[in-house]
Every structure is written in C-alpha cells, then in structure tokens.
C-alpha atoms as a PDB file:
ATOM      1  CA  UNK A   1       0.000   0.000   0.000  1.00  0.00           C
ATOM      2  CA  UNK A   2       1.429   3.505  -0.960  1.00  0.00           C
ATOM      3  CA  UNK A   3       0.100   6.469  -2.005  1.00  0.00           C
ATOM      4  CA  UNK A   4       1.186   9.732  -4.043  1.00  0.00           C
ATOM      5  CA  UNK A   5       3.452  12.763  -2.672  1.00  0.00           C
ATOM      6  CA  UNK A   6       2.404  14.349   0.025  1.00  0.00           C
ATOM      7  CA  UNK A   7       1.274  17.546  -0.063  1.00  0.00           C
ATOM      8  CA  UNK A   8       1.908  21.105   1.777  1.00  0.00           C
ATOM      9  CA  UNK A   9      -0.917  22.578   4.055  1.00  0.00           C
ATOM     10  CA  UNK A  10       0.305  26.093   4.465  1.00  0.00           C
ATOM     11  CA  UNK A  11       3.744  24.977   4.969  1.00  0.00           C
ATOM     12  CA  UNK A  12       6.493  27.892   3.394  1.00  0.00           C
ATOM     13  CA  UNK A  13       3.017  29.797   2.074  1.00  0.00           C
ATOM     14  CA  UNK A  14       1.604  27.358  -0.285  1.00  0.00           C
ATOM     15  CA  UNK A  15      -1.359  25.102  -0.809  1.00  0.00           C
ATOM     16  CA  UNK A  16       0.143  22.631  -3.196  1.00  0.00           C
ATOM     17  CA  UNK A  17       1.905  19.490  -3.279  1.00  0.00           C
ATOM     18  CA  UNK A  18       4.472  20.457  -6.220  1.00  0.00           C
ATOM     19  CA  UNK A  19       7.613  20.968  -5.090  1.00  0.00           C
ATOM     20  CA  UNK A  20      10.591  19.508  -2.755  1.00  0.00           C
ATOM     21  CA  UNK A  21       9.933  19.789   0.671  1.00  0.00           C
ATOM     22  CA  UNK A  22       9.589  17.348   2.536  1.00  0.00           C
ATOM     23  CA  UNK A  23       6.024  17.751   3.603  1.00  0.00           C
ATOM     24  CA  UNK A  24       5.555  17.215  -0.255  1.00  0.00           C
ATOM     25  CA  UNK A  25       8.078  14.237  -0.838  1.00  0.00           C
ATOM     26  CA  UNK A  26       7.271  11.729   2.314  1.00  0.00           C
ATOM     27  CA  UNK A  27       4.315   9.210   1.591  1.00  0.00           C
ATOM     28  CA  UNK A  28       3.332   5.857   3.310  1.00  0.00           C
ATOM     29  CA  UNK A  29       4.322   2.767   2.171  1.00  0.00           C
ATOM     30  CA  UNK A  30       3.296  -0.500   3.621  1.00  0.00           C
ATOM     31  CA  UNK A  31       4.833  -4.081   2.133  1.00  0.00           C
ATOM     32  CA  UNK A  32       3.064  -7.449   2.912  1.00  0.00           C
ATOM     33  CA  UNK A  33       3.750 -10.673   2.673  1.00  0.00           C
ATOM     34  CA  UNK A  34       3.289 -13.914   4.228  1.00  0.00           C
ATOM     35  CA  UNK A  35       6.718 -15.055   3.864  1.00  0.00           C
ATOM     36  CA  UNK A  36       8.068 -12.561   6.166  1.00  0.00           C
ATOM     37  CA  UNK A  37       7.401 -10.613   9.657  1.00  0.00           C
ATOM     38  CA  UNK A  38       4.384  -8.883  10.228  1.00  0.00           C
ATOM     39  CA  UNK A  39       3.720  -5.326  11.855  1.00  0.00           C
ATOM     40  CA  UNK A  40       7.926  -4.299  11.602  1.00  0.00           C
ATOM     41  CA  UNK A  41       8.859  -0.857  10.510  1.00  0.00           C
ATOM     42  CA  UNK A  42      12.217   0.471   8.690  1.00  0.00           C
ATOM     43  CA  UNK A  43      14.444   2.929   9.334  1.00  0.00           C
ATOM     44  CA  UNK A  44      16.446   2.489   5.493  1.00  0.00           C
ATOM     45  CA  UNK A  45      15.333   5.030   3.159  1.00  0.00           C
ATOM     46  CA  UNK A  46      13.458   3.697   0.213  1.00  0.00           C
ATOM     47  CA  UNK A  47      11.717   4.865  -3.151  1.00  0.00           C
ATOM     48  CA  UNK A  48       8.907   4.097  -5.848  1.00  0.00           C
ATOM     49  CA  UNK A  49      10.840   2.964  -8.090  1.00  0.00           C
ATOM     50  CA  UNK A  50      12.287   0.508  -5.640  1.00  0.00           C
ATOM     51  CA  UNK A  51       9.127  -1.242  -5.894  1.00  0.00           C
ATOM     52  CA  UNK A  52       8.985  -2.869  -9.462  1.00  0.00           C
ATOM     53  CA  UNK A  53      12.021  -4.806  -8.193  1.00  0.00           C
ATOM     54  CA  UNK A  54      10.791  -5.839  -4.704  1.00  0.00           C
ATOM     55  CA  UNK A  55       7.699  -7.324  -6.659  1.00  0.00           C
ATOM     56  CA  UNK A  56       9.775  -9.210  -9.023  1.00  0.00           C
ATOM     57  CA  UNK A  57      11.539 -10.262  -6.520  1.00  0.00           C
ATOM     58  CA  UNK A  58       8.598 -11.418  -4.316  1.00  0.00           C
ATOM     59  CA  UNK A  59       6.716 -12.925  -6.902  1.00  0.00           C
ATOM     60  CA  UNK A  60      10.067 -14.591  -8.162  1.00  0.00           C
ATOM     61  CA  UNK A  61      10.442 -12.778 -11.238  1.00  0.00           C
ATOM     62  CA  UNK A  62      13.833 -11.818 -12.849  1.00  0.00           C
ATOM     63  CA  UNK A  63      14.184  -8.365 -12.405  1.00  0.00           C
ATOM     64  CA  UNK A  64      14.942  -7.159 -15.772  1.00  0.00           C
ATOM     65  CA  UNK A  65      17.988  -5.079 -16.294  1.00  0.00           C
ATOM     66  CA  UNK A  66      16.588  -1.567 -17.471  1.00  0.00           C
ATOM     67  CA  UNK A  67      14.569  -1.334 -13.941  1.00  0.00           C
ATOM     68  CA  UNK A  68      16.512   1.426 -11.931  1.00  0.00           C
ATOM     69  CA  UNK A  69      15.179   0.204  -8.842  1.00  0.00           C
ATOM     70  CA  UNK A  70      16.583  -2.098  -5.986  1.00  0.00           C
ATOM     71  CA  UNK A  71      14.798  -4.592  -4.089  1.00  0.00           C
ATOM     72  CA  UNK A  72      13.448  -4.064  -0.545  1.00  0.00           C
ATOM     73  CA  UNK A  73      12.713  -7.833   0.354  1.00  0.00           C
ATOM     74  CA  UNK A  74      16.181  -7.904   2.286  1.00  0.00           C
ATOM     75  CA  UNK A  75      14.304  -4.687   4.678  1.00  0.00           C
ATOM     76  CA  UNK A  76      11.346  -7.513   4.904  1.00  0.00           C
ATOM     77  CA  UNK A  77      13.746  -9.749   5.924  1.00  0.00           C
ATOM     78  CA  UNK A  78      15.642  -7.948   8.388  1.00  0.00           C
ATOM     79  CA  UNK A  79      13.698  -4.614   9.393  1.00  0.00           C
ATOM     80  CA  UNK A  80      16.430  -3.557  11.167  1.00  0.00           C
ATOM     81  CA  UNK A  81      18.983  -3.254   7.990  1.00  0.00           C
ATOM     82  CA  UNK A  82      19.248   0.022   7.187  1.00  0.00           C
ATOM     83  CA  UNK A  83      20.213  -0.674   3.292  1.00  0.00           C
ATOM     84  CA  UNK A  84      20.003   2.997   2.219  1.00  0.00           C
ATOM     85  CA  UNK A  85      20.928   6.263   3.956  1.00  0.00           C
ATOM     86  CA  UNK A  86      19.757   8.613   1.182  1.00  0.00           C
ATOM     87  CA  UNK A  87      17.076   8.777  -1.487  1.00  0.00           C
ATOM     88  CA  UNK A  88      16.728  11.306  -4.369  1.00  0.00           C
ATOM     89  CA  UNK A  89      13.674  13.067  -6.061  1.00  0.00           C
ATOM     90  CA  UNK A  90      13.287  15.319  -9.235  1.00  0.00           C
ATOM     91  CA  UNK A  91      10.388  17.694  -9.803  1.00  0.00           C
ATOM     92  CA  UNK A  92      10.515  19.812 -13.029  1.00  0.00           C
ATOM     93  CA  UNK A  93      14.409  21.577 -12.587  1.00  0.00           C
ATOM     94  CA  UNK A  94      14.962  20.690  -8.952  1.00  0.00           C
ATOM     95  CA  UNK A  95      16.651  17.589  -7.732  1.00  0.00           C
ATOM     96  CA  UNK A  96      16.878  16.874  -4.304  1.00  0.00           C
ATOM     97  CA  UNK A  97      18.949  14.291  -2.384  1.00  0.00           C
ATOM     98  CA  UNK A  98      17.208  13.884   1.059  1.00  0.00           C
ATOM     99  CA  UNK A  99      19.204  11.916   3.993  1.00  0.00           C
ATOM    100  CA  UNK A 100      18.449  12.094   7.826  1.00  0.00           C
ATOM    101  CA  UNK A 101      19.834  14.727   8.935  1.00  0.00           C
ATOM    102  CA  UNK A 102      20.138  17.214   5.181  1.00  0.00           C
ATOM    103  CA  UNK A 103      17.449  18.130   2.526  1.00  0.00           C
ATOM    104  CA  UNK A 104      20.094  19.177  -0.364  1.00  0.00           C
ATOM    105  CA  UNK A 105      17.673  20.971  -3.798  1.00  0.00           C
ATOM    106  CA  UNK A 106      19.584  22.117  -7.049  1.00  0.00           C
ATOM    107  CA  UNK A 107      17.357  23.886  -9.055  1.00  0.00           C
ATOM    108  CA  UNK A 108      18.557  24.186 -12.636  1.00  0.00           C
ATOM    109  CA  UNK A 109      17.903  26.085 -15.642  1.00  0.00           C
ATOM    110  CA  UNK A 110      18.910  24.807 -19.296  1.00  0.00           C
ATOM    111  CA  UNK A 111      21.626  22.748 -17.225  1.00  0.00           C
ATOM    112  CA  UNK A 112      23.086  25.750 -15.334  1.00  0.00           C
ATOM    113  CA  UNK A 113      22.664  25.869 -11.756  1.00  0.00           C
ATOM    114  CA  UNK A 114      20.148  28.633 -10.724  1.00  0.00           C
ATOM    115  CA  UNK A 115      19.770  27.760  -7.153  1.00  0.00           C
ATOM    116  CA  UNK A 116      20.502  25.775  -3.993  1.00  0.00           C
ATOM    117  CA  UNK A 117      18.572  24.680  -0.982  1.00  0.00           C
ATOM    118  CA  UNK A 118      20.361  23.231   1.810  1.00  0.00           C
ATOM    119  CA  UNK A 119      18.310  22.102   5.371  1.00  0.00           C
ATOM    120  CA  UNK A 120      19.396  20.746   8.771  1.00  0.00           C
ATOM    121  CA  UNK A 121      16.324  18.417   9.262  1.00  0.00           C
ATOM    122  CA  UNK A 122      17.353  17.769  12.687  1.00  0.00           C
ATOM    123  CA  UNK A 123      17.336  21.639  13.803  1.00  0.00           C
ATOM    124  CA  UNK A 124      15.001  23.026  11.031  1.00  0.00           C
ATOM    125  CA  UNK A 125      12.556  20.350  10.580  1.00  0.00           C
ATOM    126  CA  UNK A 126       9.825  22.894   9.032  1.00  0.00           C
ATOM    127  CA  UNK A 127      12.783  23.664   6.350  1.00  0.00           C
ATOM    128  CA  UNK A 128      12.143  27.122   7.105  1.00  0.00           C
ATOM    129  CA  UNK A 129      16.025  28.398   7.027  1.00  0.00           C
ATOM    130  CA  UNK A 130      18.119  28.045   3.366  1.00  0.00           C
ATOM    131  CA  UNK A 131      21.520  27.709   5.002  1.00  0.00           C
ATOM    132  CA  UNK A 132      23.242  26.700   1.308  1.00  0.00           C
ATOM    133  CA  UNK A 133      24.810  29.831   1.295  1.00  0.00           C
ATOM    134  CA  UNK A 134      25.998  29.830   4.923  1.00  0.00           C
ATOM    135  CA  UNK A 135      30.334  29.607   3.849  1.00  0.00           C
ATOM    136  CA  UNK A 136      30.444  27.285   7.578  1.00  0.00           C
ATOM    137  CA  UNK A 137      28.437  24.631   5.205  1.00  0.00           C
ATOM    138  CA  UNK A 138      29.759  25.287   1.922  1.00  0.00           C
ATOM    139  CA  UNK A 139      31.997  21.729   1.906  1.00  0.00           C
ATOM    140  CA  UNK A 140      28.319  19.903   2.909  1.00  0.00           C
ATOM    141  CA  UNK A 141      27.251  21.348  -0.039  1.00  0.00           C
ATOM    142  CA  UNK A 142      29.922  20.581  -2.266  1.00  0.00           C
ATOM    143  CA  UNK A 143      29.955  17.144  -1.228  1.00  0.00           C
ATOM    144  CA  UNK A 144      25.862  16.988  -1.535  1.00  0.00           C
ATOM    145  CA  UNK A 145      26.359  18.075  -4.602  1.00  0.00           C
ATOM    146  CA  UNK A 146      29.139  15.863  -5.760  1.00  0.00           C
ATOM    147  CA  UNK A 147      26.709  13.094  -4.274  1.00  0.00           C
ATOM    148  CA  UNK A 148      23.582  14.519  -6.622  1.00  0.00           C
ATOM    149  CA  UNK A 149      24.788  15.092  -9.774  1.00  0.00           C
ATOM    150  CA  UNK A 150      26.998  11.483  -9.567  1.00  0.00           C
ATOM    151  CA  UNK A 151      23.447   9.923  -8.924  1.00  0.00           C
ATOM    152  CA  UNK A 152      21.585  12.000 -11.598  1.00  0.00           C
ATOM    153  CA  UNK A 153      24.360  11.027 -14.221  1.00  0.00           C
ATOM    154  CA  UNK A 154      24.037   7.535 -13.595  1.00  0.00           C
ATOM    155  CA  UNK A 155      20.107   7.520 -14.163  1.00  0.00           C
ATOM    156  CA  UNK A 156      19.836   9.450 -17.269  1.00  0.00           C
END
C-alpha cells in the first residue's frame, strides 16, 4: 500500500503538493507478505521505483535489467537493515537528495545551476532556514552536490 506525494498545508506559504519539501516528498508505504514478519517498521530510506524490483523479486520474477530500482525484500527480511541512507527526487528543474539529517535541492535552468537549498532536518525540521549559502556549510554542499549530480548522471 502507498500512495502519491504528500502535499503542503500552508507549509512555506503554499497550498500545493508540487515541489521539494519534505512535507511534499514523504508518503506511506506498507509491504506485505506472508513469507516474512508482520507489523515491523524500517528505518532504510526507500523509493517508488524501488518497488517494481521488490515485486519481481517477491513474486520470483527476474528483475529485468533496465529497472533502476533495488529490491526491498532484504528490509522484509531484516527490518532492522538500514540498506540505504539517502534517497533522491526530481520535480521539473529541482533535484533533491534527502538523507536524515540534510534536505540538499539544485534547481537548474537549461543545465546551469540557478539555485541551492540546503536544510538541517534535525534543527530546522519545518525547512524554514536556506543555510546553502551559509560559507560554515559550503563543503556539505559541495559534497551533496558531488553526491547529486553522480546519482543524476548515472540515471539518465
């Protein structure tokens, strides 16, 4: 069971659910199946297109090779496995890489980088302060970044 993108309810001004906040990016997802434990919750950071795989994989299926996705049966198997630490997301010319503790946003324009977004989730969970241009956090942003574009390269 899933569901679409969330979507904001005032948050930063808007009534929408387009952009890449997190109040716009989180949505449920719930994976059964008899074959494993019941009523166990992960901590690993997952995606949608992580599911394709995991069905293959439950039903299985040989994954074929063009999916992008991984499969999240070893998370059934051991909830406690934390098998990713980061996910990413792309909305129209924003990408975001999203981790525990940073939401990282480039927002492009023709392939030239317009703007960034940088916010400590664990002090700013409302994302309401833009500290990418803060010079105390510029190498967390260079490495985000090295971290994004590496990942958006590798999917195109």
């Amino acid at each position: 069971m899933t569901s679409d993108h969330g979507f904001s309810l005032s948050e930063h001004g808007r009534w929408t659910k387009h952009n890449l906040f997190q109040y716009e990016l989180k949505i449920p997802m719930i994976i059964s199946s008899p074959k494993y434990k019941k009523n166990k919750t992960s901590e690993s950071f997952v995606e949608l297109v992580d599911l394709y795989a995991t069905f293959c994989d439950l039903a299985d299926i040989e994954t074929p090779e063009f999916v992008q996705g991984k499969s999240l049966v070893s998370n059934l198997k051991n909830p406690n496995k934390v098998t990713s630490e980061i996910a990413f997301s792309i909305w129209k010319n924003g990408e975001t890489l999203i981790s525990n503790k940073y939401y990282y946003t480039e927002w492009k324009r023709k392939g030239e980088l317009i703007d960034r977004m940088l916010y400590d989730i664990e002090n700013d969970e409302l994302q309401m302060n833009n500290i990418a241009e803060i010079k105390s956090y510029k190498p967390i942003v260079d490495s985000l970044s090295r971290i994004l574009n590496k990942h958006i390269k590798s999917v195109k």
